[in-house]
N, C-alpha and C. Protein backbone atom coordinates (compact mmCIF):
# COMPACT_ATOMS: atom_id res chain seq x y z
N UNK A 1 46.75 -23.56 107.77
CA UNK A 1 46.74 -24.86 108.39
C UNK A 1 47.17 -24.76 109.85
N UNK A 2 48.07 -24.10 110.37
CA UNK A 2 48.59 -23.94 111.50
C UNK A 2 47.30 -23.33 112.37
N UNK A 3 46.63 -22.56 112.10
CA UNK A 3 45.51 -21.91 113.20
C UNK A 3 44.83 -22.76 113.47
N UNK A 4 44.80 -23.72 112.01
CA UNK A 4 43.55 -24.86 112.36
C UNK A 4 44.37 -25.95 113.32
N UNK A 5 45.40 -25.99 113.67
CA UNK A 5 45.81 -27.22 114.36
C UNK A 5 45.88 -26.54 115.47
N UNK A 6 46.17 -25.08 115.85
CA UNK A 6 45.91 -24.61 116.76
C UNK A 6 44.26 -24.30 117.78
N UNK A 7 43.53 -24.51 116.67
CA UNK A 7 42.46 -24.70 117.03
C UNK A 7 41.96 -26.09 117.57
N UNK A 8 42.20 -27.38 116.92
CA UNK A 8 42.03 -28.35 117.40
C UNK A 8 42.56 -28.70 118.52
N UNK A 9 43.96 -28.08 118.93
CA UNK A 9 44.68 -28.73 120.17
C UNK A 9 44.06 -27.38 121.51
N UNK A 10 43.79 -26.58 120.88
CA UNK A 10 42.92 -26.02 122.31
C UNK A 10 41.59 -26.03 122.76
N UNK A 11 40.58 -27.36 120.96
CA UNK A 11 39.88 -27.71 121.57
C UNK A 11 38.58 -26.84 121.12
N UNK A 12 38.74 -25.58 120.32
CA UNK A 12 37.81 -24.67 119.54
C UNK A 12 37.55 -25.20 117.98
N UNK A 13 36.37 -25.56 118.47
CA UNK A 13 36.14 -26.64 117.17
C UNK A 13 35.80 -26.03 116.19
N UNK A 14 34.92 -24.61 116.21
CA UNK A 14 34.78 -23.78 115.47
C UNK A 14 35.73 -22.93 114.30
N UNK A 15 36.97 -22.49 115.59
CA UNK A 15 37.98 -22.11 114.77
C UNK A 15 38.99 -22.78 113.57
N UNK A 16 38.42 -24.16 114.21
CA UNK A 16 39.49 -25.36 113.53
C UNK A 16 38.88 -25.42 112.32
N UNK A 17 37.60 -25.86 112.42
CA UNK A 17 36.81 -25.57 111.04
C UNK A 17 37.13 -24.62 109.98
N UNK A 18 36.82 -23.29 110.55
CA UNK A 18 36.71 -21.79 109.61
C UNK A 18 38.24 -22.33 109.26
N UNK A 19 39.52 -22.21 110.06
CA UNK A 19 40.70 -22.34 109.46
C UNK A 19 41.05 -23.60 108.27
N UNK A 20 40.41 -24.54 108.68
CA UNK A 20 40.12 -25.80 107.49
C UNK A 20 39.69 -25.37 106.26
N UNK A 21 38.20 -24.43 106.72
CA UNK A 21 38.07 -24.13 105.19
C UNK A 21 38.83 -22.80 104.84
N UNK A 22 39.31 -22.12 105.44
CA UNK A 22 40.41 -21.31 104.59
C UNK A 22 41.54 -21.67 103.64
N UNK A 23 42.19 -22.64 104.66
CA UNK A 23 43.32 -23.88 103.64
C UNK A 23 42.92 -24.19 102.85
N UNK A 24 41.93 -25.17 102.88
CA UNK A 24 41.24 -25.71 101.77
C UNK A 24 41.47 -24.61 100.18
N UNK A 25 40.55 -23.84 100.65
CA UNK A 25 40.08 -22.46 99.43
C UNK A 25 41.18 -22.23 99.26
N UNK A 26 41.94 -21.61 99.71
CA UNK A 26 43.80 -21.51 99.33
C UNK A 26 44.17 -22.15 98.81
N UNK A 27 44.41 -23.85 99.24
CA UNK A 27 44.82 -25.25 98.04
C UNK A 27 44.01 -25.15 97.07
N UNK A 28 42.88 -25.09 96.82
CA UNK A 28 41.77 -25.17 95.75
C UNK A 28 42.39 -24.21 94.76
N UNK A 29 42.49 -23.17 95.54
CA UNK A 29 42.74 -21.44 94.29
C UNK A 29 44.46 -21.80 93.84
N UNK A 30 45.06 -22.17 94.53
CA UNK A 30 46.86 -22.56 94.08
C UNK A 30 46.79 -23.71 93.08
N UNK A 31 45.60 -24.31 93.30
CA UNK A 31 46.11 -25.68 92.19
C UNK A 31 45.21 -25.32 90.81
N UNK A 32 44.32 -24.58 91.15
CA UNK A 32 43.71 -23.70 89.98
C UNK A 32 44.61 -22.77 89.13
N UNK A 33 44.94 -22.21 90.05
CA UNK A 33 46.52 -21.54 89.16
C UNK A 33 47.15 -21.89 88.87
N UNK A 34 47.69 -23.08 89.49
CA UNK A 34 48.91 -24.06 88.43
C UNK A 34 48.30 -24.44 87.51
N UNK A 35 46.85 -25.10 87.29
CA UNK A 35 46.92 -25.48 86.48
C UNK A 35 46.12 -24.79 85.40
N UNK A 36 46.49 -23.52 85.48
CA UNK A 36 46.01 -22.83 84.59
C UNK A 36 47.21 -22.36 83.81
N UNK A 37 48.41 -22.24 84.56
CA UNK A 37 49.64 -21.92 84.34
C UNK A 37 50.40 -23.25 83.62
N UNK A 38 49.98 -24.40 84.19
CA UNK A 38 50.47 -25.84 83.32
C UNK A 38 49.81 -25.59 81.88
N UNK A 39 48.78 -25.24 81.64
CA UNK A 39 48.24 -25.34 80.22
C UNK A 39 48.63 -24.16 79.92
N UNK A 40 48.82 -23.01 79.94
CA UNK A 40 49.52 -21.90 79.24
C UNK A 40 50.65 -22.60 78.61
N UNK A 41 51.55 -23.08 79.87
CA UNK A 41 52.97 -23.29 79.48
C UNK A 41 53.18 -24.67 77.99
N UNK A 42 51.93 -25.44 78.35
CA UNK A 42 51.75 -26.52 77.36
C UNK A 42 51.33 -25.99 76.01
N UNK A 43 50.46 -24.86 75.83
CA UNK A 43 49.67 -24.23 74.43
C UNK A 43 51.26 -23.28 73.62
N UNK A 44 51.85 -22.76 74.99
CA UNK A 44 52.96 -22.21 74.71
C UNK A 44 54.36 -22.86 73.74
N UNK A 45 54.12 -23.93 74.58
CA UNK A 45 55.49 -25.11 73.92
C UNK A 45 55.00 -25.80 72.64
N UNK A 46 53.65 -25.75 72.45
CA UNK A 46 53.35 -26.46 71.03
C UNK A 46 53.59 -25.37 70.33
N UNK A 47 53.36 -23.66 70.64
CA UNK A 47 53.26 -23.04 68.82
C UNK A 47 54.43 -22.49 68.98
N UNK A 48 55.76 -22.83 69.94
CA UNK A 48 57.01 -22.78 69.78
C UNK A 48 57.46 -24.12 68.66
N UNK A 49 57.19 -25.25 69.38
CA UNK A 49 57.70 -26.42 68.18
C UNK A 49 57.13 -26.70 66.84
N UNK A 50 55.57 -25.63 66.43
CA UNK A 50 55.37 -25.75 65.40
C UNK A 50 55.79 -24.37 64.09
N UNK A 51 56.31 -23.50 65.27
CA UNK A 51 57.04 -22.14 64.34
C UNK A 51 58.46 -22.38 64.00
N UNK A 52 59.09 -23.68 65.04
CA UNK A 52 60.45 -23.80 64.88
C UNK A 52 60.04 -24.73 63.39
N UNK A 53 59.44 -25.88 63.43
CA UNK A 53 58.63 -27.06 62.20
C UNK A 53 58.62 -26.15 61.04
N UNK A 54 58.23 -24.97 61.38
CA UNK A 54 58.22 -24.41 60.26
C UNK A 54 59.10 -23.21 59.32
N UNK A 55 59.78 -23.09 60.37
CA UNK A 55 61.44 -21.91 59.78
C UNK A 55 62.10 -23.13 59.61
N UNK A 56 61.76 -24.67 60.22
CA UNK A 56 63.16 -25.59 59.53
C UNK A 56 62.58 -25.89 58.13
N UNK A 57 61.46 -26.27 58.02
CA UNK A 57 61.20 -26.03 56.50
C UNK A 57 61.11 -25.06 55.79
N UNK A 58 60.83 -24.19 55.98
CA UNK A 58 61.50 -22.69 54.84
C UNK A 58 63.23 -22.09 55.12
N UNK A 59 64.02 -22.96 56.13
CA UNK A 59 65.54 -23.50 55.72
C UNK A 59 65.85 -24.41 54.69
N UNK A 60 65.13 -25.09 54.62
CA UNK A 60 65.54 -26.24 54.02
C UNK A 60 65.04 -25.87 52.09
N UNK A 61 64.11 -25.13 52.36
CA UNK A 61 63.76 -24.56 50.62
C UNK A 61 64.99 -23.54 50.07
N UNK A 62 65.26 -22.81 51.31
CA UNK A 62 65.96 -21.48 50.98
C UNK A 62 67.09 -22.02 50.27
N UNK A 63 67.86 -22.44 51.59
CA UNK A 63 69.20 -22.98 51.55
C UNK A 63 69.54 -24.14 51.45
N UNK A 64 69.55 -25.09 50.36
CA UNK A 64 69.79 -26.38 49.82
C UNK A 64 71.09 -26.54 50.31
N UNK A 65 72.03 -25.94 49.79
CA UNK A 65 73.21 -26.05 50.37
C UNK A 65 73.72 -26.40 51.86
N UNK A 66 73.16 -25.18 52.75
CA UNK A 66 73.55 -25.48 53.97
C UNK A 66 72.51 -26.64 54.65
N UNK A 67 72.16 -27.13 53.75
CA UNK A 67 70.54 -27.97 54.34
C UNK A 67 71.26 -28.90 55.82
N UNK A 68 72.52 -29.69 55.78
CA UNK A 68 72.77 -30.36 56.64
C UNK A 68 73.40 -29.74 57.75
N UNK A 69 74.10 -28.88 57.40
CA UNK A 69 74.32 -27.53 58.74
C UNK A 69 73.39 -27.11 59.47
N UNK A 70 72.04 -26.32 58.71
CA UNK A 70 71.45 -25.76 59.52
C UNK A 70 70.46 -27.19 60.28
N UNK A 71 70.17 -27.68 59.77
CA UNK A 71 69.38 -28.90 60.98
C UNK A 71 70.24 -29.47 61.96
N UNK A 72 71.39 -29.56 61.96
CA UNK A 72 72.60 -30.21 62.62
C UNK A 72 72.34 -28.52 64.05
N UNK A 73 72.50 -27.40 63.49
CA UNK A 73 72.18 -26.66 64.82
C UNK A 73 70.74 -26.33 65.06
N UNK A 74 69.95 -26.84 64.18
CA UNK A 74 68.45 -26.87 64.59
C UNK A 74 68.27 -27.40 65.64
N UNK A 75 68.65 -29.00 65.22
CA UNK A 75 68.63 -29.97 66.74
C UNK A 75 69.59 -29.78 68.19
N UNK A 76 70.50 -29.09 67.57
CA UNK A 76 71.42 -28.38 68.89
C UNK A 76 71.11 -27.66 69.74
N UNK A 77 70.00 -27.15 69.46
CA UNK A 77 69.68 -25.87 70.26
C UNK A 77 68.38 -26.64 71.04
N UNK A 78 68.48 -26.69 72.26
CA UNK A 78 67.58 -27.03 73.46
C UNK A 78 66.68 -26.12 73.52
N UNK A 79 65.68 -26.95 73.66
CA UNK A 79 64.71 -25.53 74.90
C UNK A 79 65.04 -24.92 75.84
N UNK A 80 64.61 -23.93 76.06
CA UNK A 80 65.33 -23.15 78.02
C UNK A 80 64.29 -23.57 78.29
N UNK A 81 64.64 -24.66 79.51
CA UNK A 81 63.82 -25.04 80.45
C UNK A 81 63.86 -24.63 81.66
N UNK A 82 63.36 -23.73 82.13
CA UNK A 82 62.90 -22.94 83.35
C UNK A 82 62.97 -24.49 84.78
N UNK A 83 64.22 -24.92 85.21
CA UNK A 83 64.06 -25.82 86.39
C UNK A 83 63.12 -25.21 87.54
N UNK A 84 62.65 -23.86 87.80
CA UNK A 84 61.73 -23.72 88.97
C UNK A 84 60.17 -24.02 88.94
N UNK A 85 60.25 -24.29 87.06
CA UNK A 85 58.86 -24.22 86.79
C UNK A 85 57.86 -25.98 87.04
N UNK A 86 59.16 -26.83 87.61
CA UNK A 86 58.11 -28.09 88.09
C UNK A 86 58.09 -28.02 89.39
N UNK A 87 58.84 -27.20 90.17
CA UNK A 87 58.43 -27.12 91.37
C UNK A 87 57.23 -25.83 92.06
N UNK A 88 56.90 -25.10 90.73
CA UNK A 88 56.00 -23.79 91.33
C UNK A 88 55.07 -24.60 92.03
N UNK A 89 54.66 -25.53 92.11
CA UNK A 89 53.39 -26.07 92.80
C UNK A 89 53.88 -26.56 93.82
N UNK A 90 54.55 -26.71 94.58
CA UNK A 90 54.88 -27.46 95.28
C UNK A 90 54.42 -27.64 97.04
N UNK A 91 54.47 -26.02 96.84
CA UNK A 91 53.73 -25.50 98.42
C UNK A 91 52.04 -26.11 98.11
N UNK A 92 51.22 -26.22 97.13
CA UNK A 92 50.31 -26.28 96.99
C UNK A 92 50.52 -27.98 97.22
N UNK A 93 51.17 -29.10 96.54
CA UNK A 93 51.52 -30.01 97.01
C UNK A 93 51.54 -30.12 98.70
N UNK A 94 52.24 -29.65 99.09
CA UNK A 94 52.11 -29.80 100.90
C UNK A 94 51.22 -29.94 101.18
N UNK A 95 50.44 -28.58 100.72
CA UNK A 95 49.15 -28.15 101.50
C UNK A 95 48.53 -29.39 101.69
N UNK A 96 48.07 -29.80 100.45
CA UNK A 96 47.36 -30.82 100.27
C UNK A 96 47.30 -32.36 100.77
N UNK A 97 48.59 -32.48 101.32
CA UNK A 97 49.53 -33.64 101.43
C UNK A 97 49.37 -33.59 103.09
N UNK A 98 49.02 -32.12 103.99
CA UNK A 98 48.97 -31.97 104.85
C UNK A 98 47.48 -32.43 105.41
N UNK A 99 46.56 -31.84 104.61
CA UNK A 99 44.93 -31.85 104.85
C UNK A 99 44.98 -33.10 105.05
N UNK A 100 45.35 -34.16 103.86
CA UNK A 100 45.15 -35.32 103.44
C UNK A 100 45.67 -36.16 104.78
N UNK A 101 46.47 -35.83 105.58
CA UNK A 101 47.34 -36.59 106.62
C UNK A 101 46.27 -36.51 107.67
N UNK A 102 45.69 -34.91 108.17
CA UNK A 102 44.86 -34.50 109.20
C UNK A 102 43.24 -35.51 108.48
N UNK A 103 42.95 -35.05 107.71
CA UNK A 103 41.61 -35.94 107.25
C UNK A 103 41.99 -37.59 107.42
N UNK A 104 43.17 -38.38 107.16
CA UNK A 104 43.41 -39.45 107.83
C UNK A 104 43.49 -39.70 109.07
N UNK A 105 44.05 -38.64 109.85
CA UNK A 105 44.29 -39.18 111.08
C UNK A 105 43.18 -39.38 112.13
N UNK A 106 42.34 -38.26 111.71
CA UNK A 106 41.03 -37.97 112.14
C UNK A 106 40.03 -39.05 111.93
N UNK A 107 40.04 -39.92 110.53
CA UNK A 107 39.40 -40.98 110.43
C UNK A 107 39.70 -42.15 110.69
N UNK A 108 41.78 -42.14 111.16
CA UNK A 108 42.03 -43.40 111.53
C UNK A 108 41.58 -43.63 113.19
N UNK A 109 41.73 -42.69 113.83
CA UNK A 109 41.21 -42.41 115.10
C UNK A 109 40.03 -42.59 115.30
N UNK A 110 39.10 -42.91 114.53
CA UNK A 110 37.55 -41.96 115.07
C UNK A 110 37.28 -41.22 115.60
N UNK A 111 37.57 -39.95 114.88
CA UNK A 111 37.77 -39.24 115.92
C UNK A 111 36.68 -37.74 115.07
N UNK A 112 35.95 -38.59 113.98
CA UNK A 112 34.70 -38.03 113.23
C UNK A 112 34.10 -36.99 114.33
N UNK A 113 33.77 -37.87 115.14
CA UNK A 113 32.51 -36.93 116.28
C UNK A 113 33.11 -35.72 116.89
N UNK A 114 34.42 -35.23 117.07
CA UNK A 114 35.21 -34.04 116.99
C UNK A 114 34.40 -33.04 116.46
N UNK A 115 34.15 -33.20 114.96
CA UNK A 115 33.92 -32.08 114.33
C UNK A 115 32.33 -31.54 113.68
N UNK A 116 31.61 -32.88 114.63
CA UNK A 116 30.42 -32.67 114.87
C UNK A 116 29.78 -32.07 115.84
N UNK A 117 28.44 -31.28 115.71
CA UNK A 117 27.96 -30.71 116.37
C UNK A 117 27.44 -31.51 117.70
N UNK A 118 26.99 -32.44 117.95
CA UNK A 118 26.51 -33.46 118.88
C UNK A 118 27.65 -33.57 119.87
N UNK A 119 26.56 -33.84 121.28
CA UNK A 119 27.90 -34.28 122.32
C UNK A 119 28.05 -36.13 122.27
N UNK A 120 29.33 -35.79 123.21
CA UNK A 120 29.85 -37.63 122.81
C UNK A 120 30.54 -37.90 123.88
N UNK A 121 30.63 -39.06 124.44
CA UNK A 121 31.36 -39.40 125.57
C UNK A 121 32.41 -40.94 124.54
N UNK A 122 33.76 -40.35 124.45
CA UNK A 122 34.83 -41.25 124.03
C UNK A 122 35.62 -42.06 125.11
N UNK A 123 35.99 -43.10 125.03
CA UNK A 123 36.97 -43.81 126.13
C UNK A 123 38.12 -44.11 125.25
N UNK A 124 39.27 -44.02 125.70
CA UNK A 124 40.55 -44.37 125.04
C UNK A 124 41.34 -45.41 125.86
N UNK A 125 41.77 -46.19 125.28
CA UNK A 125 42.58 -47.21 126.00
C UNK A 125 41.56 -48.11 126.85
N UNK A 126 40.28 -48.39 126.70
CA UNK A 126 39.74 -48.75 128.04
C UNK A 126 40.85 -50.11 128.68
N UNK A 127 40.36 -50.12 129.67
CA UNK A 127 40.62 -50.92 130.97
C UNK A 127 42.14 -51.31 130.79
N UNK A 128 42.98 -49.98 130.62
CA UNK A 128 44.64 -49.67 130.47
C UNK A 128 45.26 -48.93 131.76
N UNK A 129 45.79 -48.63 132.10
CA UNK A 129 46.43 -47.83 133.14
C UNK A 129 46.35 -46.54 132.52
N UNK A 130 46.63 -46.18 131.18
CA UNK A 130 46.70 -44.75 130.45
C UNK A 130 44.95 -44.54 129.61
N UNK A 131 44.20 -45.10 130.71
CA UNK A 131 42.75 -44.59 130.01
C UNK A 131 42.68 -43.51 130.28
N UNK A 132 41.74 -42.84 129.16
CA UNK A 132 41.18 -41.38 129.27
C UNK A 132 39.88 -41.77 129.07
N UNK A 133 38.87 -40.67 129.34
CA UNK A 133 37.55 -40.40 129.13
C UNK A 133 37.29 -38.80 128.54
N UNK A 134 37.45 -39.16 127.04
CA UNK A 134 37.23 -37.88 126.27
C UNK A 134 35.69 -37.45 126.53
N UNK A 135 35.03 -36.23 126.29
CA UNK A 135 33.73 -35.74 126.53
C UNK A 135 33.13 -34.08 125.97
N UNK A 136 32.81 -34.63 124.95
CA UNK A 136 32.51 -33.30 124.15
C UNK A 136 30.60 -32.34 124.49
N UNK A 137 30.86 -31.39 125.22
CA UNK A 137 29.66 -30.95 125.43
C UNK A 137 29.78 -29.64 124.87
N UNK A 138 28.32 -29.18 123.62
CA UNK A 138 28.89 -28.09 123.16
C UNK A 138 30.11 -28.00 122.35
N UNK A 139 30.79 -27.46 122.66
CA UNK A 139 31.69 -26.89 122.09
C UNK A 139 33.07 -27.39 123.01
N UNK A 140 32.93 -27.49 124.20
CA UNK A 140 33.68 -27.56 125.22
C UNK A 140 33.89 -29.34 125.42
N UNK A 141 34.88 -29.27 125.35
CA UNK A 141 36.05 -30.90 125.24
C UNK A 141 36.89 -30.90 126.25
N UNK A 142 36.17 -32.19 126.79
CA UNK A 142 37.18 -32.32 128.78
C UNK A 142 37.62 -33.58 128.38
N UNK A 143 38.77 -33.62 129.23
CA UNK A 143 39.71 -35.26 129.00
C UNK A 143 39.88 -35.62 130.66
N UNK A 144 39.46 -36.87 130.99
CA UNK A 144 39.46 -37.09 132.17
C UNK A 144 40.43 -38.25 132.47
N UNK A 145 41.43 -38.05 133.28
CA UNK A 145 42.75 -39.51 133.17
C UNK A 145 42.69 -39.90 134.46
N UNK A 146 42.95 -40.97 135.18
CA UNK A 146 43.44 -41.56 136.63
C UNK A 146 43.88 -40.01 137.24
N UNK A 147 43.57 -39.81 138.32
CA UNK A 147 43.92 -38.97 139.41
C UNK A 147 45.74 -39.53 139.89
N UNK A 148 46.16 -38.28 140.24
CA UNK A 148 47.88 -38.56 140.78
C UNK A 148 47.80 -39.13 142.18
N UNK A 149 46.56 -39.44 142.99
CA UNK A 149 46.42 -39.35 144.09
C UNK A 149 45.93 -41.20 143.96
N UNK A 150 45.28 -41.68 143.07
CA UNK A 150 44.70 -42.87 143.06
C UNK A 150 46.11 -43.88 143.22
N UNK A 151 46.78 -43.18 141.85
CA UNK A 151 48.21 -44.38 141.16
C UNK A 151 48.97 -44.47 142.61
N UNK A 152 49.29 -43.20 143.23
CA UNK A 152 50.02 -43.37 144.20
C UNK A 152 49.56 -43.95 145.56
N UNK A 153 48.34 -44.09 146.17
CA UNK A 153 48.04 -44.97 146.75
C UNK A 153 47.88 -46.16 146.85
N UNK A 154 47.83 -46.40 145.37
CA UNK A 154 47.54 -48.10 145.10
C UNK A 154 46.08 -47.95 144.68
N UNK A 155 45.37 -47.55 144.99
CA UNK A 155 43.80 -47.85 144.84
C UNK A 155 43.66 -48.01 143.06
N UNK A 156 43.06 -48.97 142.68
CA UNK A 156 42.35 -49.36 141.37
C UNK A 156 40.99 -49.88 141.21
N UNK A 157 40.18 -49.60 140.29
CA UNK A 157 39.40 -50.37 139.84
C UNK A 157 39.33 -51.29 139.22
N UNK A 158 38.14 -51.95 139.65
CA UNK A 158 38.50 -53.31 138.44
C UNK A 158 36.61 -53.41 138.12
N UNK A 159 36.50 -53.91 137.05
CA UNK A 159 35.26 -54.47 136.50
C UNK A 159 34.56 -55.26 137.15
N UNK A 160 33.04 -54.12 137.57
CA UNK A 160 32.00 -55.61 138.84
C UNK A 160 31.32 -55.75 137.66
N UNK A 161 30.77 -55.33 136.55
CA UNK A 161 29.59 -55.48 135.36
C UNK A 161 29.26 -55.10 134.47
N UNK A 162 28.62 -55.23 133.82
CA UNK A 162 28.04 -54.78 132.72
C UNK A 162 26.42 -53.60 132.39
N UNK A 163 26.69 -52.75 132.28
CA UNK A 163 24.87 -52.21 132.34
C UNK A 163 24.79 -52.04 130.81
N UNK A 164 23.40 -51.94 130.46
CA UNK A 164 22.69 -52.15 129.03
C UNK A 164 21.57 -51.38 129.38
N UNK A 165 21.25 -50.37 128.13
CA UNK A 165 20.33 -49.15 128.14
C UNK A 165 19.07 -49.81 127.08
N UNK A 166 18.41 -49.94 127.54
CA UNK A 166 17.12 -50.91 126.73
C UNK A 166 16.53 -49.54 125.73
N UNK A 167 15.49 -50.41 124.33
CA UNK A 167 14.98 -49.11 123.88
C UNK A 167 14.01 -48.14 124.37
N UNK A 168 13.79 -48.43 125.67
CA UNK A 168 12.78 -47.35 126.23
C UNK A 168 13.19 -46.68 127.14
N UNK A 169 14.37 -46.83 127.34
CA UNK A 169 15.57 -45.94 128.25
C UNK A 169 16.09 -46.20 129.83
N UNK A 170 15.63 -47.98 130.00
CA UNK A 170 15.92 -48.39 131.45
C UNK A 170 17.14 -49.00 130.80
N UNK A 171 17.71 -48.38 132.31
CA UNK A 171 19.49 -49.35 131.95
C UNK A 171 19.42 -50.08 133.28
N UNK A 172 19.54 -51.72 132.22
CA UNK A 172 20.11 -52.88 133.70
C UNK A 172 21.16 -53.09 134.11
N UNK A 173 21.48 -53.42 134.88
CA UNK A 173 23.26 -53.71 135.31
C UNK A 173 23.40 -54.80 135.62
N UNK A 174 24.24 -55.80 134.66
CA UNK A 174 24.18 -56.79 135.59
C UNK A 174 25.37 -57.13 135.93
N UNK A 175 25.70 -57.58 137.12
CA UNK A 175 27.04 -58.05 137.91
C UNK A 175 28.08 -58.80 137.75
N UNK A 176 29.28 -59.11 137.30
CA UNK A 176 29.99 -60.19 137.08
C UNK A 176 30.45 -60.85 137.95
């Protein structure tokens, strides 16, 4: 997961990918193993409680006598419950918990066209003091913000209009 976030923040969309699907296949293969390891441990614990079911009834034929003793430490005796064994999954939990955060954030953003092949021209914040002009060509992702030279002069823009790209590819502008 880390290469892939390293990949996204420098902007190699490629790498971010391949590292996505590495995680992925990693979470996929860890939760496959747990839960291959959850049903062992489950097939395991039934023909434990049905061999114990069944030495308490060939106690109870043998020894009439001790019949209320020995069930009295029948029921005494606990299972060993292994406490590490509900957390073995747990890294696999993250993982997942992590993807799930990045696949949100990515869709709470719109920020889909990232990880598409197509170029895209994004605006953030429009008509804010902290606008950007995101711009994906290729592979290659430029972020364009106010110049240090504009803020400090004073100089701003402001909105003269509107232009509109018709379906045959003339764009009008019209003036406000």
């Amino acid at each position: 997961m880390g290469p892939a976030l390293v990949g996204l923040s420098t902007g190699d969309i490629a790498s971010m990918a391949y590292n996505m699907q590495v995680a992925f296949a990693t979470t996929v293969i860890g939760l496959v193993a747990g839960a291959i390891g959850f049903l062992t441990q489950q097939v395991k614990q039934r023909w434990y409680l049905q061999d114990m079911t069944n030495l308490e009834c060939l106690v109870e034929v043998l020894n009439e006598k001790n019949e209320q003793e020995m069930k009295r430490n029948l029921l005494k005796k606990e299972e060993d419950n292994d406490p590490i064994s509900a957390v073995s999954n747990l890294f696999d939990v993250a993982m997942v918990f992590a993807v799930a955060l990045m696949v949100a954030l990515v869709t709470r953003y719109n920020m889909t066209e990232m990880l598409s092949t197509e170029d895209f021209t994004m605006v953030k914040n429009p008509g804010k003091e902290n606008m950007e002009i995101i711009t994906k060509e290729g592979e290659k992702i430029n972020r364009y913000t106010p110049s240090e030279d504009q803020n400090q002069s004073g100089k701003r823009g402001k909105k003269v209009g509107i232009a509109y790209e018709l379906e045959n590819g003339e764009i009008i502008y019209v003036p406000e």
